[in-house]
C-alpha atoms as a PDB file:
ATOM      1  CA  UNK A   1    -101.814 -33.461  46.490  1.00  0.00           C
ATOM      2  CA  UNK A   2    -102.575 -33.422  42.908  1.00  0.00           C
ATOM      3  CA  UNK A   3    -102.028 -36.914  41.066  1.00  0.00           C
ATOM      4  CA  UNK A   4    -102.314 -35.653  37.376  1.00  0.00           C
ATOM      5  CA  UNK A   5    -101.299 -32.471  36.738  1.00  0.00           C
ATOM      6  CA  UNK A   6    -103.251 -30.161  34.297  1.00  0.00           C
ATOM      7  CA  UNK A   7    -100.764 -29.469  31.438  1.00  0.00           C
ATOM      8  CA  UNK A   8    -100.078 -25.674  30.624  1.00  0.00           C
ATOM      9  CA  UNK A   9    -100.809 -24.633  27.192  1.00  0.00           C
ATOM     10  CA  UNK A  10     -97.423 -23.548  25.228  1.00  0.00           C
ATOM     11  CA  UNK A  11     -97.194 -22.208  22.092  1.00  0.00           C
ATOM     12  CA  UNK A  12     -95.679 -24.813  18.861  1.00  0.00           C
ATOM     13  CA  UNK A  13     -94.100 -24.780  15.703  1.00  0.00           C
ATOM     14  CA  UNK A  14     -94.205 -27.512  13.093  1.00  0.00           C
ATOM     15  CA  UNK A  15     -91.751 -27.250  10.413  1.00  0.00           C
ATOM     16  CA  UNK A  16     -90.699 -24.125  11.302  1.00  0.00           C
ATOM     17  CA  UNK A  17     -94.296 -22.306  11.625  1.00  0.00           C
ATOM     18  CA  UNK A  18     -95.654 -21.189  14.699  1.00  0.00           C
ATOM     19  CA  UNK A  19     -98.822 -23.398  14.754  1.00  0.00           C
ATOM     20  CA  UNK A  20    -102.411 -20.722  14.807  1.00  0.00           C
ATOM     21  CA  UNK A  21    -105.688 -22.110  15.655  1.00  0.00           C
ATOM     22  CA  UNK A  22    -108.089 -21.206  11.948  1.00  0.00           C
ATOM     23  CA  UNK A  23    -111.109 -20.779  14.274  1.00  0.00           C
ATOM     24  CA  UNK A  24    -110.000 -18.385  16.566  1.00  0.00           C
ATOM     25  CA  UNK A  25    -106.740 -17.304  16.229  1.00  0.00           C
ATOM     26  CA  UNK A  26    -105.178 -18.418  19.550  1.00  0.00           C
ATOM     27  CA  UNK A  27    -101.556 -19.247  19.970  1.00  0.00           C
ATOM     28  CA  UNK A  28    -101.596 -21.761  22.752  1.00  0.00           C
ATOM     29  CA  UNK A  29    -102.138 -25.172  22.795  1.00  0.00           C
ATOM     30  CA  UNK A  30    -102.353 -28.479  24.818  1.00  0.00           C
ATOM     31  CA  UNK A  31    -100.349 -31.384  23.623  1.00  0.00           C
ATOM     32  CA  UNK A  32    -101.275 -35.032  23.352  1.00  0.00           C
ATOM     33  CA  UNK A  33    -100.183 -38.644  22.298  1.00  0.00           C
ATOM     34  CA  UNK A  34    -103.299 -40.328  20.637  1.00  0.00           C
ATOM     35  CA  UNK A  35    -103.917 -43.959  19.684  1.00  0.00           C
ATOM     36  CA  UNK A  36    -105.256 -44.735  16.238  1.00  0.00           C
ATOM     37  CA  UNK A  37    -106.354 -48.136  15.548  1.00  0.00           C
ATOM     38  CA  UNK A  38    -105.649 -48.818  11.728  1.00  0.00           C
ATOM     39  CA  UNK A  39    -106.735 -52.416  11.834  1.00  0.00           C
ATOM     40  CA  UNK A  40    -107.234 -55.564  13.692  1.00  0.00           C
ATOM     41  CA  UNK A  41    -103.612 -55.569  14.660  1.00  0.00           C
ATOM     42  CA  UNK A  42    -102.172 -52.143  13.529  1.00  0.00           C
ATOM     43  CA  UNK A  43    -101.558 -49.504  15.974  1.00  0.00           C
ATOM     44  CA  UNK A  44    -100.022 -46.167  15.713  1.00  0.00           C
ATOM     45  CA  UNK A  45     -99.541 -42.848  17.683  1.00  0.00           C
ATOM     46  CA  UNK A  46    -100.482 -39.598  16.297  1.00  0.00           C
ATOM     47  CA  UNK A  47     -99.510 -36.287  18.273  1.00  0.00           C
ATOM     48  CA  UNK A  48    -102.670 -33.834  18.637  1.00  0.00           C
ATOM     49  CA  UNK A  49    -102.379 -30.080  19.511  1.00  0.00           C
ATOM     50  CA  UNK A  50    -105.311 -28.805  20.694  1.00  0.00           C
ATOM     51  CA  UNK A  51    -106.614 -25.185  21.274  1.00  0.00           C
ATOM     52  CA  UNK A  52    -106.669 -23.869  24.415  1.00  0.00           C
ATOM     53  CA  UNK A  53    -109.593 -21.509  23.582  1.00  0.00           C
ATOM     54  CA  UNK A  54    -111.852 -23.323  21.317  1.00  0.00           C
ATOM     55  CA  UNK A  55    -110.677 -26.848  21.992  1.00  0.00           C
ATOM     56  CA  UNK A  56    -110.069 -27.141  17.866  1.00  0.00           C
ATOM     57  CA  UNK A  57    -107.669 -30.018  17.252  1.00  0.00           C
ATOM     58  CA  UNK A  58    -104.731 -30.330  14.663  1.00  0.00           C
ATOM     59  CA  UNK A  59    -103.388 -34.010  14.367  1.00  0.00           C
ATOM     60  CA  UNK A  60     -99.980 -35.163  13.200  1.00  0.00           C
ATOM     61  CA  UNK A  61     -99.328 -38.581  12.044  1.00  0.00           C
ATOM     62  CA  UNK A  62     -95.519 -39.856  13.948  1.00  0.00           C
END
């Protein structure tokens, strides 16, 4: 029995453009929900895409 499951890579378009890695050209990428800290009390969450291949990562501000 797996308790966290690996997520699959998937393809993704922002704005209407599918999203390619610069460094290698790959198609596929894993999505996450990130954290950032922007002060003693200020939190946000950015979504990251990151490549399946090279593990390059794009990151969206919310």
């Amino acid at each position: 029995m797996k308790l966290f499951k690996k997520k699959e890579p998937q393809t993704v378009e922002v704005k209407g453009h599918s999203l390619v890695c610069p460094i290698c050209s790959n198609n596929l990428f894993i999505t996450k929900d990130v954290r950032v800290h922007k002060g003693l009390l200020s939190i946000e969450w950015s979504k990251t895409f990151v490549c399946s291949e090279c593990t390059y990562v794009f990151w969206f501000w919310s």
